[in-house]
C-alpha atoms as a PDB file:
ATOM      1  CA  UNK A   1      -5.245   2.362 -39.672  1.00  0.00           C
ATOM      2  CA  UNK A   2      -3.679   5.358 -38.261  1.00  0.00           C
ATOM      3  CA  UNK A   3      -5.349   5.080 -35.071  1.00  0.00           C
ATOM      4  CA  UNK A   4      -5.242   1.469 -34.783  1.00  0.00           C
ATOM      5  CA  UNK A   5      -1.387   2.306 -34.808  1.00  0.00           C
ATOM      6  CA  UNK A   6      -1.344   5.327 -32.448  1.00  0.00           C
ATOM      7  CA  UNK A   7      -3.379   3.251 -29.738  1.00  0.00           C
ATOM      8  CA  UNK A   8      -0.747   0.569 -30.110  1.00  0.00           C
ATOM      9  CA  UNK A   9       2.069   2.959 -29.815  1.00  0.00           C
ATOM     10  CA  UNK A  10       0.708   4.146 -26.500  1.00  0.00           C
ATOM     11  CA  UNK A  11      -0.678   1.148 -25.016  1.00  0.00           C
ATOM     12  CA  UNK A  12       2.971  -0.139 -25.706  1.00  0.00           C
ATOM     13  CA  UNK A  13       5.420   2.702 -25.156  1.00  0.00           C
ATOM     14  CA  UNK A  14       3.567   5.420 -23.122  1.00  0.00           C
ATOM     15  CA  UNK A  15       1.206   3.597 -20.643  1.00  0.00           C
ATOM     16  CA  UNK A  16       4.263   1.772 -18.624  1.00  0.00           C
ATOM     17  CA  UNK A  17       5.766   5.267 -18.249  1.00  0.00           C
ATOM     18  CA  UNK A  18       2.582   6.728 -17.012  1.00  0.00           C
ATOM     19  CA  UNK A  19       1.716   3.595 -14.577  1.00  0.00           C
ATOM     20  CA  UNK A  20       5.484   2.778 -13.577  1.00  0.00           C
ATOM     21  CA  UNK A  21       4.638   5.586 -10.702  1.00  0.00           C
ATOM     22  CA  UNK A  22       1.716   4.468  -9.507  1.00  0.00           C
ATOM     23  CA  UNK A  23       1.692   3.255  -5.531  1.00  0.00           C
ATOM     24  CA  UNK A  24       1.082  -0.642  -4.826  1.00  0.00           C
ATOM     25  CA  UNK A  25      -2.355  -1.138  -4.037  1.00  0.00           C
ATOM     26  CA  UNK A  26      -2.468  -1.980  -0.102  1.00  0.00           C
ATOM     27  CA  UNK A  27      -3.493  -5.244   1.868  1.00  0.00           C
ATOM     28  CA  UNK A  28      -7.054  -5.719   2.605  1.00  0.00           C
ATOM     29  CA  UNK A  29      -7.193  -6.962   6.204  1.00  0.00           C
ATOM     30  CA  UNK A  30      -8.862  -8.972   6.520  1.00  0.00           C
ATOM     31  CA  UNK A  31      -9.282 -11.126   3.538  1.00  0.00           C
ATOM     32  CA  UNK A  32      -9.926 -14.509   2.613  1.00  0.00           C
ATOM     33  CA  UNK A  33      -7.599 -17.644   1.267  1.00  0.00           C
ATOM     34  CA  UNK A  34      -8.665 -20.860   0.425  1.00  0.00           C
ATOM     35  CA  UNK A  35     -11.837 -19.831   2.565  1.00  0.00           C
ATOM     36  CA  UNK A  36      -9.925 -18.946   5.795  1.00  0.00           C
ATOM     37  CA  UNK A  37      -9.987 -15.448   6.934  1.00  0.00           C
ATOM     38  CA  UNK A  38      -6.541 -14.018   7.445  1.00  0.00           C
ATOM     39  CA  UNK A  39      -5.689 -10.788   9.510  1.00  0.00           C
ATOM     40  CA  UNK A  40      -2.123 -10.067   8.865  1.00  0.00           C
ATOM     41  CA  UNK A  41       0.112 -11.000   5.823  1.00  0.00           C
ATOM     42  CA  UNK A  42       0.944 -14.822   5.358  1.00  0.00           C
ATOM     43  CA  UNK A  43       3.121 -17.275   3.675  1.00  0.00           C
ATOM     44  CA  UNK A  44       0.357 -19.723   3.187  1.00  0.00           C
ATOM     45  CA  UNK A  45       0.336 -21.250  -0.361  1.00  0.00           C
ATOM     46  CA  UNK A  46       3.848 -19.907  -1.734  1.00  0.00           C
ATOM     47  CA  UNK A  47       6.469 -21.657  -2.320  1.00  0.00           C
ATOM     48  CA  UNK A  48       9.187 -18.874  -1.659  1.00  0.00           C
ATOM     49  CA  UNK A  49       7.264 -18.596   1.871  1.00  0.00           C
ATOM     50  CA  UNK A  50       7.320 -14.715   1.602  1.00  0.00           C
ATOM     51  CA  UNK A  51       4.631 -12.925   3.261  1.00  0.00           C
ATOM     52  CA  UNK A  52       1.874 -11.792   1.222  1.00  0.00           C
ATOM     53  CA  UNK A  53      -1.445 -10.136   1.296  1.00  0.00           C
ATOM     54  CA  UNK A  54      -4.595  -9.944  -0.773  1.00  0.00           C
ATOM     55  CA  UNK A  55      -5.433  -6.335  -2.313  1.00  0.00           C
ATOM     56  CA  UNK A  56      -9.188  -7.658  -2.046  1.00  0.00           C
ATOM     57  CA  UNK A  57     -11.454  -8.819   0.589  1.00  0.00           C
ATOM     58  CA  UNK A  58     -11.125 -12.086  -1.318  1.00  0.00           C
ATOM     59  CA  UNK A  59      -8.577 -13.317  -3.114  1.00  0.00           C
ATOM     60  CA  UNK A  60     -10.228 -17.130  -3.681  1.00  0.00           C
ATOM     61  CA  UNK A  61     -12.725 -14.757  -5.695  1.00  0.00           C
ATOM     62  CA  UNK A  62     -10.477 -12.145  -7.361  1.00  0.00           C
ATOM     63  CA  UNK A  63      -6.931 -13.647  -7.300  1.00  0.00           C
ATOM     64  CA  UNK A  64      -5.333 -10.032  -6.345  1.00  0.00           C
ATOM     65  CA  UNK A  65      -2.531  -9.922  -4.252  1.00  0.00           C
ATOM     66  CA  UNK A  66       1.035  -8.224  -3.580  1.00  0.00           C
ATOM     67  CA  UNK A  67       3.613  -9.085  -1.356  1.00  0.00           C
ATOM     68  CA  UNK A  68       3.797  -7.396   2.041  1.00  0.00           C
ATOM     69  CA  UNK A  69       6.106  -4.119   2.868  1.00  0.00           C
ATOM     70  CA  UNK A  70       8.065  -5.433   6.227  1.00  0.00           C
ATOM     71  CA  UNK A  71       9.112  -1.960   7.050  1.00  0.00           C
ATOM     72  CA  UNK A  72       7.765   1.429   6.564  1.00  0.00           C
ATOM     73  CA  UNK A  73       8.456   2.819   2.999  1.00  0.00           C
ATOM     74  CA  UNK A  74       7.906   5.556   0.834  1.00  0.00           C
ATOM     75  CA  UNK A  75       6.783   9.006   1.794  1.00  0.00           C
ATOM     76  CA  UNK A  76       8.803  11.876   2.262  1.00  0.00           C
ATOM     77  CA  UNK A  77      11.170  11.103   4.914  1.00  0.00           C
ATOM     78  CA  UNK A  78      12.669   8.095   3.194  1.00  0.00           C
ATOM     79  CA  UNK A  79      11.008   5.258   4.566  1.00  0.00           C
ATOM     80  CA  UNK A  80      11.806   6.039   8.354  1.00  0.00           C
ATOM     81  CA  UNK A  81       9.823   4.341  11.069  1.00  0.00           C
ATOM     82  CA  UNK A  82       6.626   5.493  12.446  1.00  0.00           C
ATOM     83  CA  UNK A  83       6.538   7.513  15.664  1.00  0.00           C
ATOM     84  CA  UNK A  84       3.508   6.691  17.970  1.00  0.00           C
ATOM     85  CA  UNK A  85       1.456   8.999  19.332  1.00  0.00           C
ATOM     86  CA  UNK A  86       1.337  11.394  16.337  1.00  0.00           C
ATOM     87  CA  UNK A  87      -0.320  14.471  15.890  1.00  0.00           C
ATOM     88  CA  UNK A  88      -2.006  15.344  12.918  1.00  0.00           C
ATOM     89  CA  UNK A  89      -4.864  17.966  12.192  1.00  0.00           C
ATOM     90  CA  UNK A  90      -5.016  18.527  16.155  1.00  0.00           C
ATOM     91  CA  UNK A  91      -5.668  15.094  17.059  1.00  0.00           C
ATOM     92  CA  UNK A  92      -3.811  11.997  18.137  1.00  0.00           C
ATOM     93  CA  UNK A  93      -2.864   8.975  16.389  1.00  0.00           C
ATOM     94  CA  UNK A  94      -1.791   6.002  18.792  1.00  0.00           C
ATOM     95  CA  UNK A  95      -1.494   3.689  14.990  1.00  0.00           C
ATOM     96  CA  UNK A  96      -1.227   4.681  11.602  1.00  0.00           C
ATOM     97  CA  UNK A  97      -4.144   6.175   9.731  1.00  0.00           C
ATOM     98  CA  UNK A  98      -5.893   6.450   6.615  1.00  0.00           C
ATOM     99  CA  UNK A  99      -7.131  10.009   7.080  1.00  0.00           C
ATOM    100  CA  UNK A 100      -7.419  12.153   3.994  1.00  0.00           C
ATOM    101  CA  UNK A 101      -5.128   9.398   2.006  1.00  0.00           C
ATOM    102  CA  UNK A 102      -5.172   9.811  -1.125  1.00  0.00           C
ATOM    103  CA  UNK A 103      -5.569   6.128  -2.267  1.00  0.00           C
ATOM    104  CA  UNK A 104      -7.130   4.739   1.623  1.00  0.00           C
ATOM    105  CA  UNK A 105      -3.220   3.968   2.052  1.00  0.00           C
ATOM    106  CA  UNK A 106      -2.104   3.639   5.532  1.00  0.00           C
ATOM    107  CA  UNK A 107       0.009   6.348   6.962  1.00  0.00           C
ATOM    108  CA  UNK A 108       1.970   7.654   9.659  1.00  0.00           C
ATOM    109  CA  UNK A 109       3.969  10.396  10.907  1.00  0.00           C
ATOM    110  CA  UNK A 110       7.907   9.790  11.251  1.00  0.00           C
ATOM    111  CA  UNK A 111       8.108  12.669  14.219  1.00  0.00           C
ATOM    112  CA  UNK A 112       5.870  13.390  16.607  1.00  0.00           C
ATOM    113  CA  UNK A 113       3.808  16.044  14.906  1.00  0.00           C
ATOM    114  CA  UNK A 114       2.711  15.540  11.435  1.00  0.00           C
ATOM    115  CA  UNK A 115       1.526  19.073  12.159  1.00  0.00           C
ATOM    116  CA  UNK A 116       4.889  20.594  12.808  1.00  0.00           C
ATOM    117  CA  UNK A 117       7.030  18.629  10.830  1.00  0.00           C
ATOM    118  CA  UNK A 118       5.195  17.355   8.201  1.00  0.00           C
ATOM    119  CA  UNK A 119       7.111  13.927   7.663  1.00  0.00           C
ATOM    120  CA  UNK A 120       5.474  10.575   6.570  1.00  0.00           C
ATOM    121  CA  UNK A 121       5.701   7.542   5.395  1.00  0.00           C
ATOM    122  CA  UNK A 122       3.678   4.675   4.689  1.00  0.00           C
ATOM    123  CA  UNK A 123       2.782   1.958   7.195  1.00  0.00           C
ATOM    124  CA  UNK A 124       4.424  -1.913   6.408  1.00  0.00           C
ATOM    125  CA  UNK A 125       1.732  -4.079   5.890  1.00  0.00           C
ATOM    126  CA  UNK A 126       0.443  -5.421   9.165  1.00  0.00           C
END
């Protein structure tokens, strides 16, 4: 009974705390809506008619979405816009990138060298 009351305790108190950090899962472009293939957020099917994105390839088939960042957010330099060309790891980025992201999240530099100035933030959804 004890244990049936200390998994309830932390499924219930604990595991919000330890998930409220966690970064939104990012668009899958593209996916698929009522079997059309989308490239870019949409307002199709919601009523609000706020742009959203699937976090799958499919959403008819998994029902996963979020809705879309229209700016550039998070990071370390406090959501600030992206800065194209980049450098980062001596090469150039002419759009943001996924390389070495933790979570395949979509990135860019907020100066013109990642390299120098180490400054990010995440890319809006496209």
């Amino acid at each position: 009974m004890a244990s049936i009351m200390g998994f309830l305790m932390y499924s219930w108190v604990l595991l919000p705390l330890l998930t409220a950090n966690e970064v939104p899962r990012p668009c899958v472009l593209p996916f698929t809506y009522s079997h059309k293939a989308y490239s870019s957020c949409t307002a199709d099917g919601i009523q609000n008619k706020r742009l959203w994105c699937a976090t799958t390839g499919n959403y008819d088939r998994n029902r996963e979405w979020k809705y879309c960042a229209l700016t550039e957010y998070g990071g370390n330099s406090g959501g600030q816009p992206c800065v194209f060309p980049f450098a980062y790891k001596d090469q150039t980025f002419y759009s943001c990138t996924n390389k070495d992201a933790q979570i395949g999240r979509f990135w860019c530099a907020t100066t013109g060298s990642y390299d120098k100035d180490k400054k990010w933030s995440y890319c809006a959804d496209k």
